[in-house]
N, C-alpha and C. Protein backbone atom coordinates (compact mmCIF):
# COMPACT_ATOMS: atom_id res chain seq x y z
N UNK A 1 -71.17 -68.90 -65.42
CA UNK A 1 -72.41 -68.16 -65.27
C UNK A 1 -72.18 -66.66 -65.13
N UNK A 2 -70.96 -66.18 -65.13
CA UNK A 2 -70.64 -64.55 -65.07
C UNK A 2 -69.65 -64.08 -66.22
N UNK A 3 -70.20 -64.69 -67.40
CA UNK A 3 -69.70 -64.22 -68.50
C UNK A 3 -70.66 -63.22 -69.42
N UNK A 4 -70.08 -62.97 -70.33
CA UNK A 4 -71.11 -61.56 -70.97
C UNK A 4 -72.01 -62.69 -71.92
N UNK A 5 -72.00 -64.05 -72.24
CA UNK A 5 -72.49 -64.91 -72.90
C UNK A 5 -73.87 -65.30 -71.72
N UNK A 6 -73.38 -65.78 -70.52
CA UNK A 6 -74.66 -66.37 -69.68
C UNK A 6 -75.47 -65.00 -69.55
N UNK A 7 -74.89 -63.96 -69.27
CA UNK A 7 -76.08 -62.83 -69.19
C UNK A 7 -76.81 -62.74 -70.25
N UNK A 8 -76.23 -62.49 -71.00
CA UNK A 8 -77.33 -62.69 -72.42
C UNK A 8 -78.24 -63.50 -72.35
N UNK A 9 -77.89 -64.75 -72.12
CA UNK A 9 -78.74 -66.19 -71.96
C UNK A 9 -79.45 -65.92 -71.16
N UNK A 10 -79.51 -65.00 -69.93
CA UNK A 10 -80.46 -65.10 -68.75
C UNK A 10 -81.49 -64.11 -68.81
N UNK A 11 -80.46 -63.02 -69.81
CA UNK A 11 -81.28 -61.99 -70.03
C UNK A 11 -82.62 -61.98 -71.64
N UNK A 12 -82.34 -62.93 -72.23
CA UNK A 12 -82.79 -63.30 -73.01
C UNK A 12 -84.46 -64.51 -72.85
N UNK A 13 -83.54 -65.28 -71.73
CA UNK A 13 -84.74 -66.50 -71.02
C UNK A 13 -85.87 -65.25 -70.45
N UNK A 14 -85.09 -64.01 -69.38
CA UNK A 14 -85.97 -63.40 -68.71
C UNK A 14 -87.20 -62.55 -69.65
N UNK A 15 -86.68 -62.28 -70.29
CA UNK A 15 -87.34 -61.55 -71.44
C UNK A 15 -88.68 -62.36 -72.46
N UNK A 16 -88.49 -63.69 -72.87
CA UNK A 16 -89.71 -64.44 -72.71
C UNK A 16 -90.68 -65.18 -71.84
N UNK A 17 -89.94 -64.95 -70.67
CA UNK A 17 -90.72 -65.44 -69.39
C UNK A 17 -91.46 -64.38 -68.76
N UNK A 18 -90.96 -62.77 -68.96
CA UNK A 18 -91.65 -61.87 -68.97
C UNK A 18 -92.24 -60.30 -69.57
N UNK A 19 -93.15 -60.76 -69.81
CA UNK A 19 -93.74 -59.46 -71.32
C UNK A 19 -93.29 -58.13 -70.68
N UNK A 20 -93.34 -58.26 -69.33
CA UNK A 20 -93.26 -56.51 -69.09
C UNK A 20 -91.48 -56.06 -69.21
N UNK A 21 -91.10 -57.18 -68.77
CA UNK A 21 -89.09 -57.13 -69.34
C UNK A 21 -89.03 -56.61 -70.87
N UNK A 22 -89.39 -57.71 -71.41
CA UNK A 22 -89.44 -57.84 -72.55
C UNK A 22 -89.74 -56.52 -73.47
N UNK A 23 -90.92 -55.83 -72.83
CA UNK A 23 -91.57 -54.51 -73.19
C UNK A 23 -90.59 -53.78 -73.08
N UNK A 24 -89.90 -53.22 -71.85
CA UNK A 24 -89.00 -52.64 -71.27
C UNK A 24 -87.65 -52.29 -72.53
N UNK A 25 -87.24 -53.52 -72.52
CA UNK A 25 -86.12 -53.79 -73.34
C UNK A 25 -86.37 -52.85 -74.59
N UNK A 26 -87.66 -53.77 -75.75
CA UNK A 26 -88.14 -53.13 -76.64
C UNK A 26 -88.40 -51.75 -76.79
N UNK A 27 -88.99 -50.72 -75.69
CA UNK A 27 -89.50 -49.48 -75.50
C UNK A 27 -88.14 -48.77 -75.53
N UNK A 28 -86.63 -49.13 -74.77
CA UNK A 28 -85.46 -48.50 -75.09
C UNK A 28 -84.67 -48.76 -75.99
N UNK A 29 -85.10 -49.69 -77.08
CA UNK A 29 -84.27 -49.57 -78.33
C UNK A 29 -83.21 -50.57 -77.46
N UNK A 30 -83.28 -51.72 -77.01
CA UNK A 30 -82.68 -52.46 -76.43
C UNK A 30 -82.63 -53.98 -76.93
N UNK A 31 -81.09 -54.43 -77.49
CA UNK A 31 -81.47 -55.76 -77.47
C UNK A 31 -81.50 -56.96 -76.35
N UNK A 32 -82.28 -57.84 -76.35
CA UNK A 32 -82.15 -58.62 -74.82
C UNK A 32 -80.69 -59.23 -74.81
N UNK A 33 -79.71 -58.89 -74.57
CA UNK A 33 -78.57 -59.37 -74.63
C UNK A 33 -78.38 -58.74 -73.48
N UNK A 34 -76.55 -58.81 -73.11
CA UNK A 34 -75.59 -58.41 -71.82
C UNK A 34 -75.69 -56.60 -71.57
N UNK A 35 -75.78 -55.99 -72.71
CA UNK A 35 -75.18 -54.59 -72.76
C UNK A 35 -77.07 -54.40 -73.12
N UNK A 36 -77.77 -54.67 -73.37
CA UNK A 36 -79.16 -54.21 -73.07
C UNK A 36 -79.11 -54.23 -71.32
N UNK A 37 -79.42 -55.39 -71.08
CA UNK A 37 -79.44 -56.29 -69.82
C UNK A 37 -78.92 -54.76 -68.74
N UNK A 38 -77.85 -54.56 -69.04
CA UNK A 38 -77.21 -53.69 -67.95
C UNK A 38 -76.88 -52.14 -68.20
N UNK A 39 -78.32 -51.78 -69.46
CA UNK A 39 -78.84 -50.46 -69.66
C UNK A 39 -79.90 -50.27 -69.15
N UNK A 40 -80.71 -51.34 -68.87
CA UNK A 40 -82.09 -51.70 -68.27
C UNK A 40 -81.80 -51.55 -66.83
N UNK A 41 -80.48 -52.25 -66.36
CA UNK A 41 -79.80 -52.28 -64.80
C UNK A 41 -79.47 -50.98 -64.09
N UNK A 42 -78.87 -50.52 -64.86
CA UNK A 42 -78.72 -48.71 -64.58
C UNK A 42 -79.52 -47.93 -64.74
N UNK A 43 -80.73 -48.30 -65.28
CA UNK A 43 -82.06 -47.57 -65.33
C UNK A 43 -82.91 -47.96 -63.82
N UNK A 44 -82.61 -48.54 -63.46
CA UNK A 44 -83.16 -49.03 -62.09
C UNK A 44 -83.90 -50.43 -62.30
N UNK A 45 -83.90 -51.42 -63.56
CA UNK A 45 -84.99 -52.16 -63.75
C UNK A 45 -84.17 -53.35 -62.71
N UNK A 46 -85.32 -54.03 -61.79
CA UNK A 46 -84.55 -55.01 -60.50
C UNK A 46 -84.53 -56.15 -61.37
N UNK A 47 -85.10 -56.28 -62.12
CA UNK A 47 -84.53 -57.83 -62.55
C UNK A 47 -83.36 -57.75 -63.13
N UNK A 48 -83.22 -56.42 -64.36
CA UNK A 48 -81.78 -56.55 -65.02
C UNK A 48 -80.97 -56.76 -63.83
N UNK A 49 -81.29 -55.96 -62.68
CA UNK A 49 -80.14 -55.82 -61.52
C UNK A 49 -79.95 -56.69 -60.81
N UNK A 50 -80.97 -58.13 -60.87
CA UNK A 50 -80.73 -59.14 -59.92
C UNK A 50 -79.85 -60.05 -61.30
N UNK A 51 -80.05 -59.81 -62.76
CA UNK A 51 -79.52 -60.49 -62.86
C UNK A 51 -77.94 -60.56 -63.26
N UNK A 52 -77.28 -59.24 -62.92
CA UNK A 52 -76.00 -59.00 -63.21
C UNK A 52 -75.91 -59.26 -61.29
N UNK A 53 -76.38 -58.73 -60.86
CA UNK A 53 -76.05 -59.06 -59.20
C UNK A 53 -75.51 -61.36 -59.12
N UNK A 54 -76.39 -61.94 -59.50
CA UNK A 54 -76.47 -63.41 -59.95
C UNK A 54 -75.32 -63.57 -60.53
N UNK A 55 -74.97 -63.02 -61.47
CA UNK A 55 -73.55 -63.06 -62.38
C UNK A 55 -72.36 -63.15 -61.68
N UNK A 56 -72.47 -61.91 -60.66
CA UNK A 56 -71.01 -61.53 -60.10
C UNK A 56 -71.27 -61.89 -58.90
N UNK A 57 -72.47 -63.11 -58.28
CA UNK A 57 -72.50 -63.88 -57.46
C UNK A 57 -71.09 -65.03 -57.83
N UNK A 58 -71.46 -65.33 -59.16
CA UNK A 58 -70.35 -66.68 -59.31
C UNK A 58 -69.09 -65.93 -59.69
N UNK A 59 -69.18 -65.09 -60.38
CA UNK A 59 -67.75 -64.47 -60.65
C UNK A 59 -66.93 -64.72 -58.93
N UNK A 60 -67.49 -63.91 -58.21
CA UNK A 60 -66.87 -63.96 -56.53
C UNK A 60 -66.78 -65.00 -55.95
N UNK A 61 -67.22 -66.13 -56.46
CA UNK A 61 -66.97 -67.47 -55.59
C UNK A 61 -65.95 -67.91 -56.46
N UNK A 62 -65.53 -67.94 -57.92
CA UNK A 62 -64.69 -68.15 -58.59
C UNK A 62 -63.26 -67.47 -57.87
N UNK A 63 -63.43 -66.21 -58.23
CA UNK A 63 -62.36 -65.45 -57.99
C UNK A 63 -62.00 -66.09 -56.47
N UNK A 64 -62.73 -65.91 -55.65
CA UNK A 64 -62.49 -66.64 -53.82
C UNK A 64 -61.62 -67.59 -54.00
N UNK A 65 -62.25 -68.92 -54.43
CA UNK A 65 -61.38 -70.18 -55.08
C UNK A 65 -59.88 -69.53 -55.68
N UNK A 66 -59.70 -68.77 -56.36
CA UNK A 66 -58.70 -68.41 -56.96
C UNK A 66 -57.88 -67.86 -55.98
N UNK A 67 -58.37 -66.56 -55.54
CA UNK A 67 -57.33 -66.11 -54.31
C UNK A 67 -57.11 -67.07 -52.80
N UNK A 68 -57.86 -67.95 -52.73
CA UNK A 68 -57.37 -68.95 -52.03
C UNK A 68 -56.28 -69.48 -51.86
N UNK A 69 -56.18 -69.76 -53.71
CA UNK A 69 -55.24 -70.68 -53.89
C UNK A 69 -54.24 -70.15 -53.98
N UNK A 70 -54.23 -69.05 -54.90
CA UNK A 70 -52.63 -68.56 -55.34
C UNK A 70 -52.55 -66.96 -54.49
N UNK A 71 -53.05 -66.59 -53.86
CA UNK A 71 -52.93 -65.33 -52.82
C UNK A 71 -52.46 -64.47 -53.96
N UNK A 72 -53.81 -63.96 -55.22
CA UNK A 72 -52.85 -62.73 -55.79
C UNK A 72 -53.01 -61.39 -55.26
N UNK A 73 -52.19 -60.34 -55.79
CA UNK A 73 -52.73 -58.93 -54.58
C UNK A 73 -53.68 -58.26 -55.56
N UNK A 74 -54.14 -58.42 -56.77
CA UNK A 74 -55.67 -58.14 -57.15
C UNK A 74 -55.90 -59.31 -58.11
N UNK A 75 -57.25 -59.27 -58.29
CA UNK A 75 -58.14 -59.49 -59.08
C UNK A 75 -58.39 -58.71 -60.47
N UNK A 76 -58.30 -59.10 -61.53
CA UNK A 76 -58.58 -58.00 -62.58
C UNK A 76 -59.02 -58.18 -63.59
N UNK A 77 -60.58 -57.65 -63.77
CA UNK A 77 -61.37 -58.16 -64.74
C UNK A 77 -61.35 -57.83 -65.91
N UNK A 78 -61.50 -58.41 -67.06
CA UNK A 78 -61.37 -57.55 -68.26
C UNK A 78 -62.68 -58.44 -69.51
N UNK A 79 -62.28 -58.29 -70.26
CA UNK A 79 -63.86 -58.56 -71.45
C UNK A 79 -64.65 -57.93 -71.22
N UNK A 80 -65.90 -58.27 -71.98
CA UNK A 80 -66.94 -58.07 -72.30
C UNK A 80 -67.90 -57.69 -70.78
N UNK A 81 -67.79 -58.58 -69.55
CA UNK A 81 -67.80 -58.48 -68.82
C UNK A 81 -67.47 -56.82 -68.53
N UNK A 82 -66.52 -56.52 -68.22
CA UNK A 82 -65.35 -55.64 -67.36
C UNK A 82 -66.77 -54.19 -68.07
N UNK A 83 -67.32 -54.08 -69.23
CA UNK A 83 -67.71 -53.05 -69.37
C UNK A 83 -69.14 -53.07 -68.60
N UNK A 84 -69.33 -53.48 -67.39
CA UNK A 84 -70.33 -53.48 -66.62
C UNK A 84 -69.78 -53.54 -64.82
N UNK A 85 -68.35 -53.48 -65.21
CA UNK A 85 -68.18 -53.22 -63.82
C UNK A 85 -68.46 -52.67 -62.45
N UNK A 86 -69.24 -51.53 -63.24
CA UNK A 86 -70.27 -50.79 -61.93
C UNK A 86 -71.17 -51.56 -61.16
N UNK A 87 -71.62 -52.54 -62.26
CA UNK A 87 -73.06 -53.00 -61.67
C UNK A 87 -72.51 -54.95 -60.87
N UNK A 88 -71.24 -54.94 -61.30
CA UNK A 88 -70.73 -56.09 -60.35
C UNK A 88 -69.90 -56.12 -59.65
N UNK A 89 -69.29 -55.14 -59.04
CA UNK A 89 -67.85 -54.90 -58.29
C UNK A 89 -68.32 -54.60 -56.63
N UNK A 90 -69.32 -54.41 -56.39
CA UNK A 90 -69.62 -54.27 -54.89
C UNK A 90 -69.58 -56.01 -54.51
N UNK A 91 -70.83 -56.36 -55.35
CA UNK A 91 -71.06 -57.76 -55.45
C UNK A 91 -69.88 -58.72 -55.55
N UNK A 92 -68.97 -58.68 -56.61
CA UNK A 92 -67.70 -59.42 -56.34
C UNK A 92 -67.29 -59.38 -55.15
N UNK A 93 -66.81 -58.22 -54.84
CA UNK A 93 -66.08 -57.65 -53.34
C UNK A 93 -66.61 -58.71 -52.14
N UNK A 94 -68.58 -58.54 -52.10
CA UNK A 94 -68.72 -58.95 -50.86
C UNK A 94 -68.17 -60.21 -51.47
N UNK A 95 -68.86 -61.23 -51.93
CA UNK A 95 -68.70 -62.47 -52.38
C UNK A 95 -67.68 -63.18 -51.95
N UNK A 96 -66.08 -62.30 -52.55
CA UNK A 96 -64.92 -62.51 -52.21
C UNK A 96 -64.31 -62.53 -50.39
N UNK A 97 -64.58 -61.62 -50.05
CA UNK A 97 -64.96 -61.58 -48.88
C UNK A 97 -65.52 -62.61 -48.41
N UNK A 98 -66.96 -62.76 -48.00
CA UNK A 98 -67.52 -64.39 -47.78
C UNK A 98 -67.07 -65.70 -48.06
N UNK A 99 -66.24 -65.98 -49.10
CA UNK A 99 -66.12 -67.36 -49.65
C UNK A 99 -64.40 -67.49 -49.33
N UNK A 100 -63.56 -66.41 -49.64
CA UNK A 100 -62.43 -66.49 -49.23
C UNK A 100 -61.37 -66.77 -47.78
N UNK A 101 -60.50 -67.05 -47.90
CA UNK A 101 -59.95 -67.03 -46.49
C UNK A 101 -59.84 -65.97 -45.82
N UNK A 102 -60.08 -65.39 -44.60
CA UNK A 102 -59.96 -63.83 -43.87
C UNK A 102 -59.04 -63.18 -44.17
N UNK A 103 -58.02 -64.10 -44.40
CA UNK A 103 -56.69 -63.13 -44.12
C UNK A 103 -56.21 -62.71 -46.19
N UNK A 104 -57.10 -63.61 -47.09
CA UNK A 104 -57.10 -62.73 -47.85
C UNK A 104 -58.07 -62.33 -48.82
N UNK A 105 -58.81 -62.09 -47.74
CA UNK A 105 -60.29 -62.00 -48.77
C UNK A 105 -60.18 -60.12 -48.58
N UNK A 106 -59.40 -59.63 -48.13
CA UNK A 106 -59.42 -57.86 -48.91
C UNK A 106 -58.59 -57.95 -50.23
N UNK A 107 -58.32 -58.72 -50.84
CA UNK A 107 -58.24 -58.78 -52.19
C UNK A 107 -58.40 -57.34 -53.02
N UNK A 108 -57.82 -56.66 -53.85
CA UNK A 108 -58.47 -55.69 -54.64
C UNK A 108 -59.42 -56.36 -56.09
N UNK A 109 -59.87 -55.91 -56.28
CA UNK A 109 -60.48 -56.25 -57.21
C UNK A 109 -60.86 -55.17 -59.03
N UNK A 110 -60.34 -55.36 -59.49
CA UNK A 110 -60.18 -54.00 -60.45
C UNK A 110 -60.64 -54.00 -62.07
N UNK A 111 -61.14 -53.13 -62.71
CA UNK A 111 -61.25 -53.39 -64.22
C UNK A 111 -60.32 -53.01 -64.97
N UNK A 112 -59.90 -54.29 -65.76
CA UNK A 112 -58.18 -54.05 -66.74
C UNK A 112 -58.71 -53.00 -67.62
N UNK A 113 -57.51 -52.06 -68.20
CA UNK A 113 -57.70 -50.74 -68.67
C UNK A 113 -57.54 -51.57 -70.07
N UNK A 114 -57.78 -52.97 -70.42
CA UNK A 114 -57.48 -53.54 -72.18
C UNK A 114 -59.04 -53.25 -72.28
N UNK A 115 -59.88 -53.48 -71.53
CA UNK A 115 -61.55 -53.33 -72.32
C UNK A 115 -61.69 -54.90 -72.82
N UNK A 116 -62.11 -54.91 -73.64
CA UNK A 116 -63.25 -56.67 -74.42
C UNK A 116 -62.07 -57.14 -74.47
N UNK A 117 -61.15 -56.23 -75.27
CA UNK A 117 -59.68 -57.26 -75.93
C UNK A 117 -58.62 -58.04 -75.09
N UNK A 118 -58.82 -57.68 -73.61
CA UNK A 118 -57.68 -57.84 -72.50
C UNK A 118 -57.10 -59.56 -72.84
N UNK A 119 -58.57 -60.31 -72.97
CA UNK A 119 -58.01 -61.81 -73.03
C UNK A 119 -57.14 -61.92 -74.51
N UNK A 120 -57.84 -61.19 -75.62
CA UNK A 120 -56.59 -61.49 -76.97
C UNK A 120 -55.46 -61.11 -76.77
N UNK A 121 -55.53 -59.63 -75.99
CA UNK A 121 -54.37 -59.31 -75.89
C UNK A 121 -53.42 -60.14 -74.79
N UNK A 122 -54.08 -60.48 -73.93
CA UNK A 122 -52.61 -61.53 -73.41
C UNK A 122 -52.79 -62.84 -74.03
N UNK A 123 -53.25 -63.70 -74.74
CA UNK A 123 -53.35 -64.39 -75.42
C UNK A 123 -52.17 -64.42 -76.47
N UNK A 124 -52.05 -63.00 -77.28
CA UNK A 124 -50.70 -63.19 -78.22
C UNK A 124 -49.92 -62.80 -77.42
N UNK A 125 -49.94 -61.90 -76.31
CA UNK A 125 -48.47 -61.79 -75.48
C UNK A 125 -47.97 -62.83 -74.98
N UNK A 126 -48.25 -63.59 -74.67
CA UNK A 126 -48.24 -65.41 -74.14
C UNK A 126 -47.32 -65.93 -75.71
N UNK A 127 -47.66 -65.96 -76.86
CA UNK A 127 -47.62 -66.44 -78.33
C UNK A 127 -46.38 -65.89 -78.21
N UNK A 128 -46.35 -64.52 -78.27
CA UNK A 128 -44.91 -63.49 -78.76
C UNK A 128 -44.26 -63.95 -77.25
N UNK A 129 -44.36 -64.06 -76.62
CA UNK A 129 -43.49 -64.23 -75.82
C UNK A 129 -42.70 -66.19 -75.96
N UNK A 130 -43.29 -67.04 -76.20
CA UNK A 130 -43.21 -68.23 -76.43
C UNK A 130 -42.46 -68.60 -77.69
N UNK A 131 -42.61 -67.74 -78.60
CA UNK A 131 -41.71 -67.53 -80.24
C UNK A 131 -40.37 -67.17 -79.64
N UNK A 132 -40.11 -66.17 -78.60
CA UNK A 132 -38.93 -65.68 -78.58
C UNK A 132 -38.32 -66.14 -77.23
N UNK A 133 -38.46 -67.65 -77.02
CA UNK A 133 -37.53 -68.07 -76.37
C UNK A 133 -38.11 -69.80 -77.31
């Protein structure tokens, strides 16, 4: 649910469930997708903002689960996602915080400097690295 795919989806549902969203979107040359969604969010519109806030609700219970388990010393987001980091990184933080264990829920939490490509790119580094052994 905190992928740049469910925002779309939510931001898309929100947008026929409401004309004045919907208007919104349309009036800025906006498509109802992720990167509309969180041009509308930075404009101050509260729904775009509740619904990237919703997003990086589950992102932070994910990530929690994760640093639970394997205690890493950050977190580091990258895709499609990662180019909205402003509008989900407080939200991760608390999240992580709340759902995690105390002792390591100060976690850092950070946006990978790969941008959209971060997952291809370790994807063939994984490949090239697997060829040469």
């Amino acid at each position: 649910h905190g992928s740049g795919t469910a925002i779309s989806r939510e931001t898309l549902r929100l947008a026929g469930a409401k004309p004045d969203f919907s208007s919104r979107l349309s009036a800025a040359g906006l498509a109802p997708d992720a990167a509309g969604c969180a041009a509308l969010a930075r404009a101050g519109a509260p729904e775009a903002a509740a619904i990237y806030r919703q997003a990086a609700v589950y992102l932070g219970r994910g990530f929690a689960y994760a640093v639970n388990l394997l205690n890493p010393q950050a977190v580091i987001i990258g895709g499609g996602v990662s180019n909205s980091f402003d509008l989900i990184e407080g939200t991760i933080k608390e999240t992580i915080s709340a759902c995690a264990a105390a002792r390591l829920a100060g976690v850092d939490v950070i946006r990978t400097g790969l941008g959209y490509n971060a997952a291809l790119l370790g994807a063939a580094a994984l490949a090239l690295n697997a060829r040469k052994q």
